[in-house]
Protein backbone atom coordinates (compact mmCIF):
# COMPACT_ATOMS: atom_id res chain seq x y z
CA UNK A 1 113.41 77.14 -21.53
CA UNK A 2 114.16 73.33 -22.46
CA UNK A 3 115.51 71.60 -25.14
CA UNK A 4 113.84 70.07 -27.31
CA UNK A 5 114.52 68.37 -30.48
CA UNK A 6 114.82 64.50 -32.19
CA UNK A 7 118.45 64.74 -30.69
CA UNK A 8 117.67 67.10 -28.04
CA UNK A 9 119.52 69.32 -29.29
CA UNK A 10 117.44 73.14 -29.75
CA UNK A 11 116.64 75.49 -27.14
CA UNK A 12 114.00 78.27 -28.68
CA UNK A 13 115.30 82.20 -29.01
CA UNK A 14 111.45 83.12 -27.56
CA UNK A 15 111.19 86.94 -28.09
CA UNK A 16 114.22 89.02 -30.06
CA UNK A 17 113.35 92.24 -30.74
CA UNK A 18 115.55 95.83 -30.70
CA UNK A 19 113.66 98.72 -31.34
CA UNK A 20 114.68 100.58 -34.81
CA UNK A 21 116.12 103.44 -33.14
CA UNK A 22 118.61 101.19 -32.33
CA UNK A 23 119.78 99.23 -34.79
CA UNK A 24 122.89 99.68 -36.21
CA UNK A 25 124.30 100.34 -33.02
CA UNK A 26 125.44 96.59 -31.65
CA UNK A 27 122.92 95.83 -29.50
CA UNK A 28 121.29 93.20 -31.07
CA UNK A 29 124.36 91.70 -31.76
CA UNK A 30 125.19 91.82 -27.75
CA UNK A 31 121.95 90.66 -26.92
CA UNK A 32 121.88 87.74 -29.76
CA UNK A 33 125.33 86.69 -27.84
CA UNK A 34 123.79 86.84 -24.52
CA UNK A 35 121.12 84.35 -25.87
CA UNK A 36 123.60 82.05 -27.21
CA UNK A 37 125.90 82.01 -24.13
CA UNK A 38 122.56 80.59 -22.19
CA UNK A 39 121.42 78.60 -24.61
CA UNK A 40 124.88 76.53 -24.30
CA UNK A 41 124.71 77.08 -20.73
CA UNK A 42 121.81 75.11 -20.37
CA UNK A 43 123.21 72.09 -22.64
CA UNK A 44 121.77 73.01 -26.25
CA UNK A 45 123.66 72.84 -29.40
CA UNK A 46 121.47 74.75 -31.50
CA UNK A 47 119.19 78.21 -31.04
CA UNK A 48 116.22 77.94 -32.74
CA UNK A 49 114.12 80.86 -33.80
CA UNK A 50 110.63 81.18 -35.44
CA UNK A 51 111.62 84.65 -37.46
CA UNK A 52 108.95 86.92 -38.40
CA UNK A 53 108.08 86.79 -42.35
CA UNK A 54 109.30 90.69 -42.86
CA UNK A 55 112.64 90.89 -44.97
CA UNK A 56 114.15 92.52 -42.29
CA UNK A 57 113.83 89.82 -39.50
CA UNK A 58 114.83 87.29 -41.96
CA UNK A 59 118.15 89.52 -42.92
CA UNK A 60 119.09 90.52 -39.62
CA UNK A 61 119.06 86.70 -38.80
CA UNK A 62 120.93 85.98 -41.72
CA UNK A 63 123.41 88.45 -41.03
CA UNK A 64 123.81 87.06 -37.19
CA UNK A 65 124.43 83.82 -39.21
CA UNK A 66 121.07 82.23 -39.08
CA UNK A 67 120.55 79.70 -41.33
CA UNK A 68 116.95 77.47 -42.12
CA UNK A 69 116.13 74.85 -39.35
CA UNK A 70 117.29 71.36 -39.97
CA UNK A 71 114.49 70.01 -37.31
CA UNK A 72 111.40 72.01 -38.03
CA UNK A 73 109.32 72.31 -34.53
CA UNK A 74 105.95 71.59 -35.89
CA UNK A 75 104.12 73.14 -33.06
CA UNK A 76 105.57 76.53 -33.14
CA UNK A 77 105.03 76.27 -37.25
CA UNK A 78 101.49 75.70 -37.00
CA UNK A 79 101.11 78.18 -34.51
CA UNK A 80 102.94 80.98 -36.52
CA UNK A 81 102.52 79.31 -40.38
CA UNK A 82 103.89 82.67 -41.70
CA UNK A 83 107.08 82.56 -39.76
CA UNK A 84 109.98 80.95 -41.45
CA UNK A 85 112.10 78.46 -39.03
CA UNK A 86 115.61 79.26 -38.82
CA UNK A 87 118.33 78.13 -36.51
CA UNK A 88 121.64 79.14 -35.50
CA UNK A 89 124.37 76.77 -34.64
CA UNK A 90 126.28 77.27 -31.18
């Protein structure tokens, strides 16, 4: 992963994804934690995440306290145009 960013300041959650047998259970909590915990490790200030256009994605993000990306990363926009850009601050 690397940061990227005007500031340098975003490192990108790539893949987040807990199977809906188990939800409700934690785990993506845990696992969101994890992400941040590297993400600071490796000097970033901000997770950013392309979140899937379903309702769900975007209010499981919300509920991990995901909010809409200051910075848009044009790239991974254009690439996904449906996804909505969110970011989480570490």
């Amino acid at each position: 992963h690397r940061i990227f960013g005007t500031a340098a300041r975003y490192v990108q959650l790539v893949c987040f994804q807990i199977s809906e047998e188990y939800r409700g259970q934690g785990i993506g909590r845990k696992l969101f934690s994890m992400a941040c915990e590297e993400a600071r490790r490796l000097g970033a200030e901000k997770l950013y995440i392309s979140a899937h256009s379903s309702k769900e994605s975007q209010a499981a993000y919300r509920a991990l306290g995901c909010t809409p990306a200051e910075e848009v990363n044009e790239g991974l926009a254009a690439a996904e145009p449906f996804d909505v850009q969110m970011e989480y601050r570490l």
